[in-house]
N, C-alpha and C. Protein backbone atom coordinates (compact mmCIF):
# COMPACT_ATOMS: atom_id res chain seq x y z
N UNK A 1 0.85 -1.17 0.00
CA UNK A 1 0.00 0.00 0.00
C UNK A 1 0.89 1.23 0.00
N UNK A 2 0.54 1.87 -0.67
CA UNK A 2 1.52 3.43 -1.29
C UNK A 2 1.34 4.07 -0.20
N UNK A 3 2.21 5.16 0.97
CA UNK A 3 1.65 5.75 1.75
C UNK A 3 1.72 7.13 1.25
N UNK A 4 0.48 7.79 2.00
CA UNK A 4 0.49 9.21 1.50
C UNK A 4 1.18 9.95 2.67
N UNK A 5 1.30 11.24 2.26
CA UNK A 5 1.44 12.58 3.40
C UNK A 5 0.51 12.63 4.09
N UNK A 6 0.63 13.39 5.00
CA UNK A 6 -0.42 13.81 6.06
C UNK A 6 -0.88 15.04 5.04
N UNK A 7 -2.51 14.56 4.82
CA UNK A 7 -3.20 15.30 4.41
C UNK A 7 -4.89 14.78 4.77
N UNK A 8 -5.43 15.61 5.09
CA UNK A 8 -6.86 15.48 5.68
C UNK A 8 -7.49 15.07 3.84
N UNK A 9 -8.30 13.84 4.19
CA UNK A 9 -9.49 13.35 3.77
C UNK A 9 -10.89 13.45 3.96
N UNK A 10 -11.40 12.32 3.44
CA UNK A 10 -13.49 12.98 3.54
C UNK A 10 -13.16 12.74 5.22
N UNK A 11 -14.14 13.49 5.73
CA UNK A 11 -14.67 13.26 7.52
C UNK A 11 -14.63 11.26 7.73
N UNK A 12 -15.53 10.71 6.90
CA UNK A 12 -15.49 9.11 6.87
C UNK A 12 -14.43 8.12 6.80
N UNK A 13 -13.14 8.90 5.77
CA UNK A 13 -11.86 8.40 5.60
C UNK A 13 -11.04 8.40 6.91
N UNK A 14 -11.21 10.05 7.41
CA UNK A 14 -10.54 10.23 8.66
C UNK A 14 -11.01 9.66 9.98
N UNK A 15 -12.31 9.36 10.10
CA UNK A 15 -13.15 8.81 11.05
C UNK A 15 -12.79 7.44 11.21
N UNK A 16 -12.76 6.31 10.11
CA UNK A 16 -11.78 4.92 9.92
C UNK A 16 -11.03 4.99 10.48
N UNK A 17 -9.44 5.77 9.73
CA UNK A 17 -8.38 6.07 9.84
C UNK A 17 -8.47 6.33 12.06
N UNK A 18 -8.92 6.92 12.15
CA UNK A 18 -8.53 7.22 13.41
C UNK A 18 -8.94 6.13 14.18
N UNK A 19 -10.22 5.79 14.01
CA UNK A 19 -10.64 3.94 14.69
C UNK A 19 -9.52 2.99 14.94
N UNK A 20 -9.23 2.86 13.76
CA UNK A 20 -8.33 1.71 13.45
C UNK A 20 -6.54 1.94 14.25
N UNK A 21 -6.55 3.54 14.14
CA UNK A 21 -5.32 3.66 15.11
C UNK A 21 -5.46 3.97 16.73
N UNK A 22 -6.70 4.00 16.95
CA UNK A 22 -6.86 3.84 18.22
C UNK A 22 -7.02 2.52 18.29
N UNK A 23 -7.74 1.68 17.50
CA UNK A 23 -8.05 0.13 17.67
C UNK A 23 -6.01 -0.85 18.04
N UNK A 24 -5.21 -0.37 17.03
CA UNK A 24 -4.11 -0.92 17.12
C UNK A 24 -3.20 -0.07 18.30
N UNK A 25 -3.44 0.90 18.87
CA UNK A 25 -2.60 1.39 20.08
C UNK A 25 -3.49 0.81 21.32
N UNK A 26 -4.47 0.34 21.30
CA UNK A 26 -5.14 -0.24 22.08
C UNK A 26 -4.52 -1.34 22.61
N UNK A 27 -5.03 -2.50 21.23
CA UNK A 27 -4.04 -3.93 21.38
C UNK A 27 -2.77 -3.98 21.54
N UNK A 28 -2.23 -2.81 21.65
CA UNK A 28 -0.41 -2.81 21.57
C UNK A 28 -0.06 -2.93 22.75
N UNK A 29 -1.29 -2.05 23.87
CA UNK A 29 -1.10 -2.15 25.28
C UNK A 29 -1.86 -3.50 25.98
N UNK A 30 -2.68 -4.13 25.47
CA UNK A 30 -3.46 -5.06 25.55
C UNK A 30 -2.70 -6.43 25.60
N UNK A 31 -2.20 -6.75 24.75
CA UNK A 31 -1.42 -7.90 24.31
C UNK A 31 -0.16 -8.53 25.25
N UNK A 32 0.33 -7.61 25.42
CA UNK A 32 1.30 -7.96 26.92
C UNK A 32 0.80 -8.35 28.16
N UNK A 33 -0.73 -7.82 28.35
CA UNK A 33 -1.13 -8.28 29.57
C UNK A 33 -1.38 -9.53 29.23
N UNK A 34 -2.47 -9.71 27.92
CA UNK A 34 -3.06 -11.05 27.60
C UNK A 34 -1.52 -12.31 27.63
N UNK A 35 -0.97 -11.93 26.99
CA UNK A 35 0.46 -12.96 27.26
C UNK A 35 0.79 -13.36 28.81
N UNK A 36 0.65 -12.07 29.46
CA UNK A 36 1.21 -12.87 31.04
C UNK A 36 -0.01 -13.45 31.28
N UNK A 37 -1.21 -13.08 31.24
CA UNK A 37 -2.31 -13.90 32.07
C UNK A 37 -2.27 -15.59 31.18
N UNK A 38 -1.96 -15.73 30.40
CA UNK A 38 -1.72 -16.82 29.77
C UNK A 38 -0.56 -17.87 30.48
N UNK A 39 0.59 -16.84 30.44
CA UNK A 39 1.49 -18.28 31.02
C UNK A 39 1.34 -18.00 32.97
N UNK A 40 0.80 -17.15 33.41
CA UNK A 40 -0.14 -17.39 34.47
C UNK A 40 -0.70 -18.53 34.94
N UNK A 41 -1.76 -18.52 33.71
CA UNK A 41 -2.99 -19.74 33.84
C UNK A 41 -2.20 -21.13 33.26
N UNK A 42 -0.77 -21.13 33.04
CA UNK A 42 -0.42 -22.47 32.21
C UNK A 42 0.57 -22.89 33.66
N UNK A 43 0.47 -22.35 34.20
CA UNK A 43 1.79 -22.60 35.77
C UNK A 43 1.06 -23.96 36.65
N UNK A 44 2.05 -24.68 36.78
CA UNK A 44 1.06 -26.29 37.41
C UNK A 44 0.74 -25.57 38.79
N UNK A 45 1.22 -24.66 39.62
CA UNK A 45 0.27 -24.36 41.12
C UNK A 45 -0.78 -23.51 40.95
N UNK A 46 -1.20 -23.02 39.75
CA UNK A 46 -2.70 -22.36 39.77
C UNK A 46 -3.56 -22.34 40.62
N UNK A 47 -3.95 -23.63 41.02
CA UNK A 47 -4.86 -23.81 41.74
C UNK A 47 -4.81 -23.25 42.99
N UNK A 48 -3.20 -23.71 43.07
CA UNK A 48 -2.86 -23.14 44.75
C UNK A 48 -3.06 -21.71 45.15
N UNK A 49 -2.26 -21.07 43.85
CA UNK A 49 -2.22 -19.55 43.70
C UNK A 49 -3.99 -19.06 43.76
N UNK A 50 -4.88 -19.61 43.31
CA UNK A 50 -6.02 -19.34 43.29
C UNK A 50 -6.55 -19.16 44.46
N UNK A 51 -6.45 -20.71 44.87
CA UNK A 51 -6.90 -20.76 46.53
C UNK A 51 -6.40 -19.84 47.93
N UNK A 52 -4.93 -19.83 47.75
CA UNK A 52 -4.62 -18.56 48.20
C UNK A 52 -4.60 -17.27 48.15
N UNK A 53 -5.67 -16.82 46.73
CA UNK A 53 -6.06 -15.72 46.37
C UNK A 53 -7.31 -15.64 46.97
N UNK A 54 -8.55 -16.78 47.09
CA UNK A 54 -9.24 -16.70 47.55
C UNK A 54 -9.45 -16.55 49.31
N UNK A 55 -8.30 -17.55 49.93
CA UNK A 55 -8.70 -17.52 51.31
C UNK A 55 -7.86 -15.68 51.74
N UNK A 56 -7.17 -15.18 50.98
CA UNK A 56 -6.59 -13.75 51.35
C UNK A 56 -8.04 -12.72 51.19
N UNK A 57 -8.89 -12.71 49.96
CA UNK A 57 -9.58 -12.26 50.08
C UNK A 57 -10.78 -12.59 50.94
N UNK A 58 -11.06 -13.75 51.34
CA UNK A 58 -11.76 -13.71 52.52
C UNK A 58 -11.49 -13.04 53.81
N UNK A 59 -9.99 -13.20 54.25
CA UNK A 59 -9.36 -12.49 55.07
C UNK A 59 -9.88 -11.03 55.46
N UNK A 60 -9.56 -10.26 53.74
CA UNK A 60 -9.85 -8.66 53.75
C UNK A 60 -11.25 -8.31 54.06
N UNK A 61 -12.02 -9.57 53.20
CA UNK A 61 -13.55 -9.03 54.26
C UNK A 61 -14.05 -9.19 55.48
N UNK A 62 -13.45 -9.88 56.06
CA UNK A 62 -13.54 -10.45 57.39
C UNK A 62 -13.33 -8.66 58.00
N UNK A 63 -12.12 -7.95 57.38
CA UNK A 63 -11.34 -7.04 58.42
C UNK A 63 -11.95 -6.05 58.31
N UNK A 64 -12.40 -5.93 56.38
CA UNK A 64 -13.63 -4.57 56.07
C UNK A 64 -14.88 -4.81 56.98
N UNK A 65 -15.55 -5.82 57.27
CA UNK A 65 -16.95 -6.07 57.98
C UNK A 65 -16.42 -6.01 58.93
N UNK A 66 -15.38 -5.98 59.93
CA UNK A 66 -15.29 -6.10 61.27
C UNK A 66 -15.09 -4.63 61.52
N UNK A 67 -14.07 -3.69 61.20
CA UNK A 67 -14.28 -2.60 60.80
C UNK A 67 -15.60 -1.70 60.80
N UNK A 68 -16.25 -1.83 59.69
CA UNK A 68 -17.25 -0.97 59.65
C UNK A 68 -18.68 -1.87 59.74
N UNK A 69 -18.77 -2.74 60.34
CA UNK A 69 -20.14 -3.20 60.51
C UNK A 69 -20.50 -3.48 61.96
N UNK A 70 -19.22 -3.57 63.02
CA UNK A 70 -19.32 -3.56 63.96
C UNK A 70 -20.24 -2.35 64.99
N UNK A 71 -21.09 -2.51 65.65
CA UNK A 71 -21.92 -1.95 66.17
C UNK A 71 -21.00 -1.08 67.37
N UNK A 72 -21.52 0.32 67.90
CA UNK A 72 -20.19 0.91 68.93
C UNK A 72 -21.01 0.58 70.07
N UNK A 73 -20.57 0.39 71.47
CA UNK A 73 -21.39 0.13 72.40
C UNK A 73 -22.06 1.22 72.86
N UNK A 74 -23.05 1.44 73.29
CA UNK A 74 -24.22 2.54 73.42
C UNK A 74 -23.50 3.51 74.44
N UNK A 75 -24.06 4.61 74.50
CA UNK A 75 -22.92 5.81 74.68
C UNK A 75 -23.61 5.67 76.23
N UNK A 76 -24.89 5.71 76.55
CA UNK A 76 -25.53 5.13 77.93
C UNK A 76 -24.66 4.33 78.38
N UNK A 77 -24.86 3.13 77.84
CA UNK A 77 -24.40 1.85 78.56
C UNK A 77 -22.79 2.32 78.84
N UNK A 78 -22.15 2.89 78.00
CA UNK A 78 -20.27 3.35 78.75
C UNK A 78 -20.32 4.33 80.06
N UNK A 79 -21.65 5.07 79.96
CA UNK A 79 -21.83 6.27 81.17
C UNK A 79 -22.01 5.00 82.26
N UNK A 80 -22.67 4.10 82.69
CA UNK A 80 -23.29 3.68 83.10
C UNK A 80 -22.34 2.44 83.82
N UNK A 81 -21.52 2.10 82.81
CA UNK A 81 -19.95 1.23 83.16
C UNK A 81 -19.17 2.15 84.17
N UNK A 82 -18.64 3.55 83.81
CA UNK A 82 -18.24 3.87 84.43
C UNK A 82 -18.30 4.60 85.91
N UNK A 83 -19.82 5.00 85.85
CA UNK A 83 -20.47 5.31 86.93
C UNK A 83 -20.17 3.79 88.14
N UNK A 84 -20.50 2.95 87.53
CA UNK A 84 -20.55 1.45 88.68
C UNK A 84 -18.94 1.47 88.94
N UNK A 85 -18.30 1.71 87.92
CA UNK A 85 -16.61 1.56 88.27
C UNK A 85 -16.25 2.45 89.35
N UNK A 86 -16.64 3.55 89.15
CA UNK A 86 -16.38 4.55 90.18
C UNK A 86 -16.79 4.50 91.68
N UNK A 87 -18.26 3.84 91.75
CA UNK A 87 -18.58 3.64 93.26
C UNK A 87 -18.06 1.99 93.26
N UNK A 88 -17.63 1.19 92.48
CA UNK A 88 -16.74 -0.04 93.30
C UNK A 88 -17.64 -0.63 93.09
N UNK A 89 -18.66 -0.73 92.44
CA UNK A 89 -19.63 -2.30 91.94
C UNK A 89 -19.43 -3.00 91.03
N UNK A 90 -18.27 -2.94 90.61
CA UNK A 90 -17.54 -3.60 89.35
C UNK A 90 -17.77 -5.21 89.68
């Protein structure tokens, strides 16, 4: 294919033209990932790596829900601790 100069074409020519070079700078960055996730998934401990991907992320929710789902003890009930602490009915 003969190449030309940079010179603007119909709106439709240039509209292609630009697809297709965003389409191939796309895959250019694309393709390297797809290669590692490949010999990734071809490694004989996969499974292991998996499973230890999974029980880690169980881990993190365990720490996010303990964190922020945990209930605070009632602001009464701490007045009320410390009041008994203070006169010795502990």
């Amino acid at each position: 294919m003969a190449q030309r100069g940079f010179h603007s074409g119909s709106r439709g020519e240039d509209a292609v033209l630009l697809a297709v070079g965003l389409a191939d700078a796309a895959l250019s960055r694309v393709a390297p990932v797809v290669n590692q996730a490949w010999r990734f998934l071809r490694r004989a401990d996969t499974a292991d790596l998996a499973g230890d991907a999974g029980a880690d992320l169980k881990a993190r929710g365990r720490l996010v829900l303990d964190r922020y789902a945990a209930v605070p003890p009632a602001h009464l009930e701490i007045l009320a601790q410390r009041a008994r602490a203070r006169r010795g009915d502990v």
